[in-house]
Protein backbone atom coordinates (compact mmCIF):
# COMPACT_ATOMS: atom_id res chain seq x y z
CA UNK A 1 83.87 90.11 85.52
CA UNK A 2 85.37 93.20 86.59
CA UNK A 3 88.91 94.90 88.06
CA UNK A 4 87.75 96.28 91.37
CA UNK A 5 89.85 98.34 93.45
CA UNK A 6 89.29 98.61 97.29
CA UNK A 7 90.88 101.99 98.66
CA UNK A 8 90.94 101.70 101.83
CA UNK A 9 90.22 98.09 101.79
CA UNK A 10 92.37 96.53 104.74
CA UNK A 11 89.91 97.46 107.15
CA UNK A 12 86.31 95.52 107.97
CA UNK A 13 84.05 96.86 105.49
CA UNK A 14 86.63 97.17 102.40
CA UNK A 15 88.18 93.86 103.00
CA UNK A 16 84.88 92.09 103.55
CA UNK A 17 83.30 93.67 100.52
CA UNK A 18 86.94 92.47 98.63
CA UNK A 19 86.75 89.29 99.81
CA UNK A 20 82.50 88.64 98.94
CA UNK A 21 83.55 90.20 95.56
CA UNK A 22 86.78 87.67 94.77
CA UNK A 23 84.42 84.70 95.68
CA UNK A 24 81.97 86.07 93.02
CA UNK A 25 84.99 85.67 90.17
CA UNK A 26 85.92 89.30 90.45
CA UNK A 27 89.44 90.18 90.05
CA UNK A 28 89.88 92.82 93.50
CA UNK A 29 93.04 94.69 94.14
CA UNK A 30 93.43 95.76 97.45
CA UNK A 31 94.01 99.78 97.87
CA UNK A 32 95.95 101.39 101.54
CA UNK A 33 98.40 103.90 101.89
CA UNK A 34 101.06 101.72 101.89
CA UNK A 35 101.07 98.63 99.45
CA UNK A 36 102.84 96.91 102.55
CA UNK A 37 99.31 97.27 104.47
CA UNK A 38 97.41 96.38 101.13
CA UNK A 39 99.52 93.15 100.46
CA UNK A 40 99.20 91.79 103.85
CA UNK A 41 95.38 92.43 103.95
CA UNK A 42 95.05 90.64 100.94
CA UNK A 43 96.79 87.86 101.90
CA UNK A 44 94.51 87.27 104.92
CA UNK A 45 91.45 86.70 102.26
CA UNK A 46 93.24 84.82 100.38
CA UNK A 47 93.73 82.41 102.75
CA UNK A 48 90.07 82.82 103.81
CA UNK A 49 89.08 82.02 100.11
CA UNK A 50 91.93 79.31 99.87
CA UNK A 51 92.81 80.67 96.43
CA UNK A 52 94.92 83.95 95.19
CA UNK A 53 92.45 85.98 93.76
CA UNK A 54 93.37 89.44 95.64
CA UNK A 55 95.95 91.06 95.38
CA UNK A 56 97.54 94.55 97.26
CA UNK A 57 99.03 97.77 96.61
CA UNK A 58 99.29 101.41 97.37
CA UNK A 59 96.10 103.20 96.57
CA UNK A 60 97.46 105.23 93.44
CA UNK A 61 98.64 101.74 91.50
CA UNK A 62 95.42 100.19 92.83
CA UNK A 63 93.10 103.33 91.09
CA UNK A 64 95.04 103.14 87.73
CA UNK A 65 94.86 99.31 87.28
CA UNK A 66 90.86 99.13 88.09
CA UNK A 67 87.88 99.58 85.95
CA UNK A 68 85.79 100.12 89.26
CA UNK A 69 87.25 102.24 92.16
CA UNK A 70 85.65 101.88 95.96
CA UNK A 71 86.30 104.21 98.25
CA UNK A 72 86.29 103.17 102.04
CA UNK A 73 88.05 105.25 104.25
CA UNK A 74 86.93 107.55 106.88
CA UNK A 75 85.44 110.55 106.26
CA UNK A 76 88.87 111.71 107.78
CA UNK A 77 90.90 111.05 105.09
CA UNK A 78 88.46 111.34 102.10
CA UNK A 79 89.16 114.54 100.52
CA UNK A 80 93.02 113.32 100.90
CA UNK A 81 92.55 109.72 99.32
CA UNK A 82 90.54 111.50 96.24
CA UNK A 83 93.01 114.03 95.61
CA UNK A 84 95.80 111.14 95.41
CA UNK A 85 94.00 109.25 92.98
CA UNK A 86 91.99 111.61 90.73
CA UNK A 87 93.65 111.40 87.47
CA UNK A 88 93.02 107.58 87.55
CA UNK A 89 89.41 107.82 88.20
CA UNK A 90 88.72 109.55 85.15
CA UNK A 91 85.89 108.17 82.93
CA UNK A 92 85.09 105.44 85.79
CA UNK A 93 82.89 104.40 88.06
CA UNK A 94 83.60 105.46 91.40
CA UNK A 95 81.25 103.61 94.31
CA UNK A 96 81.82 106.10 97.36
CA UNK A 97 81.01 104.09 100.73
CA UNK A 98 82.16 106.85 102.97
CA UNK A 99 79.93 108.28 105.71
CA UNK A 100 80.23 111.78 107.43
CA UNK A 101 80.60 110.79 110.73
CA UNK A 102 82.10 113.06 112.84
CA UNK A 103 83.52 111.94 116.36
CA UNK A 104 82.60 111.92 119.37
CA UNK A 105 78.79 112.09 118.72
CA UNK A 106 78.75 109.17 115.42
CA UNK A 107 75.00 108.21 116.34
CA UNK A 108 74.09 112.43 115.23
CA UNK A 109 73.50 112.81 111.43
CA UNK A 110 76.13 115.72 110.46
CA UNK A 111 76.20 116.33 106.85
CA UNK A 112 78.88 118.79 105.45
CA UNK A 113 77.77 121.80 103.50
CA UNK A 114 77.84 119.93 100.14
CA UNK A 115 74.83 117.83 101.36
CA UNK A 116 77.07 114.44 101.05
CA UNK A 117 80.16 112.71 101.30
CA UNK A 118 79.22 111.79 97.90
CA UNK A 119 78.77 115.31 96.25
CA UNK A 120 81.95 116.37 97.46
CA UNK A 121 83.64 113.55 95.88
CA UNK A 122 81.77 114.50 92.61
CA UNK A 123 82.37 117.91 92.88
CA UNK A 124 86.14 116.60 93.85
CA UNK A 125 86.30 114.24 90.69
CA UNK A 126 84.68 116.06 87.73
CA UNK A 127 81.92 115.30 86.01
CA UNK A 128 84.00 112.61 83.79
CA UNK A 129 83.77 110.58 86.75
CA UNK A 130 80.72 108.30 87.70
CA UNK A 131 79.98 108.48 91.30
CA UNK A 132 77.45 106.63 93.02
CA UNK A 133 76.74 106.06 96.95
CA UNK A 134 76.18 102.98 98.06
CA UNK A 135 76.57 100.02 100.92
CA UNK A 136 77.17 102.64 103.82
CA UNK A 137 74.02 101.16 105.66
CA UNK A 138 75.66 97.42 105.81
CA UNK A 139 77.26 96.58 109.32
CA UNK A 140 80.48 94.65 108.40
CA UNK A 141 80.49 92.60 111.32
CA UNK A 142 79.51 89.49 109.26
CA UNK A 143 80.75 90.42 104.82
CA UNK A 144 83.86 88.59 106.07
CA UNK A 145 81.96 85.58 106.43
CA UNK A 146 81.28 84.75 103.03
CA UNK A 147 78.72 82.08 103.81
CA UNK A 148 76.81 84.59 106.12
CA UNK A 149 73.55 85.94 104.93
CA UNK A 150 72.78 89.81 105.00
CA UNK A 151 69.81 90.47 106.33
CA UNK A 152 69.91 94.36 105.24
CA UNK A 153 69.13 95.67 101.57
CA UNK A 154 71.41 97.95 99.84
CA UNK A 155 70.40 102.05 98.68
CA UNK A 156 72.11 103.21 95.68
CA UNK A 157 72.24 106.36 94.43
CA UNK A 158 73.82 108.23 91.15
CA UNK A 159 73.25 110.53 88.25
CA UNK A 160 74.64 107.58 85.72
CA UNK A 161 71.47 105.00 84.95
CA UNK A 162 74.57 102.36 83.49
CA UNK A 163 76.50 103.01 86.22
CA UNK A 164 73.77 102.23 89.10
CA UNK A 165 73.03 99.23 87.24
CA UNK A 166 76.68 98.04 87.57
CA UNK A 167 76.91 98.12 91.41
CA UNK A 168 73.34 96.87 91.87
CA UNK A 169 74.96 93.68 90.25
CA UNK A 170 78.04 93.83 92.26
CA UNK A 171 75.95 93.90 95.29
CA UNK A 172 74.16 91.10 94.52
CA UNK A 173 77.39 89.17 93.23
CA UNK A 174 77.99 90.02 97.23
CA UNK A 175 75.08 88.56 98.69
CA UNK A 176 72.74 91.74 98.69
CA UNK A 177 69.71 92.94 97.38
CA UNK A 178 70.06 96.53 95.79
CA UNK A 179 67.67 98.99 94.87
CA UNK A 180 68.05 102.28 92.44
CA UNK A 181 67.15 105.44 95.13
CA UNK A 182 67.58 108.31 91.94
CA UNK A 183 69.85 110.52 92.08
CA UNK A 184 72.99 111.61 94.00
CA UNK A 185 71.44 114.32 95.81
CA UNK A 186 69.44 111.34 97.79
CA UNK A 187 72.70 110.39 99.20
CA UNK A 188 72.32 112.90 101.91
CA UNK A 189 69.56 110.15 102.99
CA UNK A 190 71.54 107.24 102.68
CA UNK A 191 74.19 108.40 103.92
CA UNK A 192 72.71 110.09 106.93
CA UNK A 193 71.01 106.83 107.41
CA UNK A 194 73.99 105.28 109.17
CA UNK A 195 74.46 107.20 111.83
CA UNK A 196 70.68 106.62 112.85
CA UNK A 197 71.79 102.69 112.70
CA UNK A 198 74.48 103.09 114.96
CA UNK A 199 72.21 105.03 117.52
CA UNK A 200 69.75 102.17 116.97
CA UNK A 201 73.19 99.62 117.83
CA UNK A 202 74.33 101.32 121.19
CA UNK A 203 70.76 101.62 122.35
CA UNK A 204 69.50 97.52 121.31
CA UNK A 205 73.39 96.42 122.10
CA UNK A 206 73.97 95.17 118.50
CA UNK A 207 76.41 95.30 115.47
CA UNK A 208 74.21 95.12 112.51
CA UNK A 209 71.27 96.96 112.72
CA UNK A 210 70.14 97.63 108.88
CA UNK A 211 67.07 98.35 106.50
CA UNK A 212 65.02 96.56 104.98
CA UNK A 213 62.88 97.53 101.99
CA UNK A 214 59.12 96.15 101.51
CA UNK A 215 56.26 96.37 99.11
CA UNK A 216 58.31 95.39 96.13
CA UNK A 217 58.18 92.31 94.42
């Protein structure tokens, strides 16, 4: 089992990626600004999992203590949240869930110049780091529900083979089929993905629109 830290991980898709992730026998620390945040957000699954298996803190002391780091903040504060927690990324894996959305107009793909949220946080990190995209396409309406199927396969991307290979297992320690989709110049795709799926939400009146990959047995 492994030392995951959430950054970012008080809000719906951190926490309910934490909380599937503690159920599977991981040990999660919760990652926010402000360990006060972190620690109360952990405390909520904690209850939900009737056991103490997460625990909270600022996002610096949550980065150092992990072997795995997952970034889920807005695309607001990414370059910020990297630059805080850089030197304690080094030689890691580093899942990046963030998506490039850019208010008002969320349901239009806008990628930034560097083609992904993900190759700017490589770029960001250095190549000691292992970065790989992945689970920006799940609606988190329903990970906090432990018990809750979902009905939406996982894209991961990377330039690491090992390191793709370790969060296709955590997603399906989390309930979720994964699939390898090369490198992390595809992110562009994945990422760029979500926005189409919340167009596809406002127009059908849903939450958790996803994809679903076929052919492969």
């Amino acid at each position: 089992m492994s030392i995951i830290a959430v950054l970012g991980g008080t809000g719906h898709e951190g926490s309910g990626l934490a909380l599937r992730w503690a159920r599977a026998g991981h040990m999660v620390i919760i990652g926010s600004r402000t360990a006060d945040k972190a620690q109360s957000a952990a405390a909520e699954i904690n209850t939900l999992l009737a056991s103490p298996s997460v625990t909270g803190t600022d996002n610096v002391n949550a980065a150092r203590a992990a072997q795995i780091i997952v970034l889920t903040v807005p695309y607001g504060a990414h370059q910020s949240t990297i630059a805080s927690v850089h030197e304690h990324c080094q030689h890691k894996v580093f899942v990046d869930v963030t998506v490039p959305l850019v208010p008002p107009k969320v349901a239009r793909v806008q990628m930034p110049a560097a083609g992904s949220a993900s190759q700017e946080a490589q770029a960001q990190l250095g190549d000691a780091v292992k970065v790989v995209t992945a689970f920006q396409n799940i609606g988190a309406d329903h990970l906090k529900d432990a018990d809750h199927p979902i009905d939406c396969d996982v894209l991961v991307c990377g330039d690491d083979k090992d390191a793709k290979a370790t969060v296709i297992g955590l997603a399906r320690d989390a309930g979720m089929q994964a699939y390898d989709a090369g490198p992390l110049a595809n992110a562009v795709v994945v990422e760029g993905l979500t926005s189409v799926l919340i167009g596809l939400n406002i127009k059908h009146k849903v939450k958790a629109s996803g994809i679903k990959i076929t052919g492969i047995m």
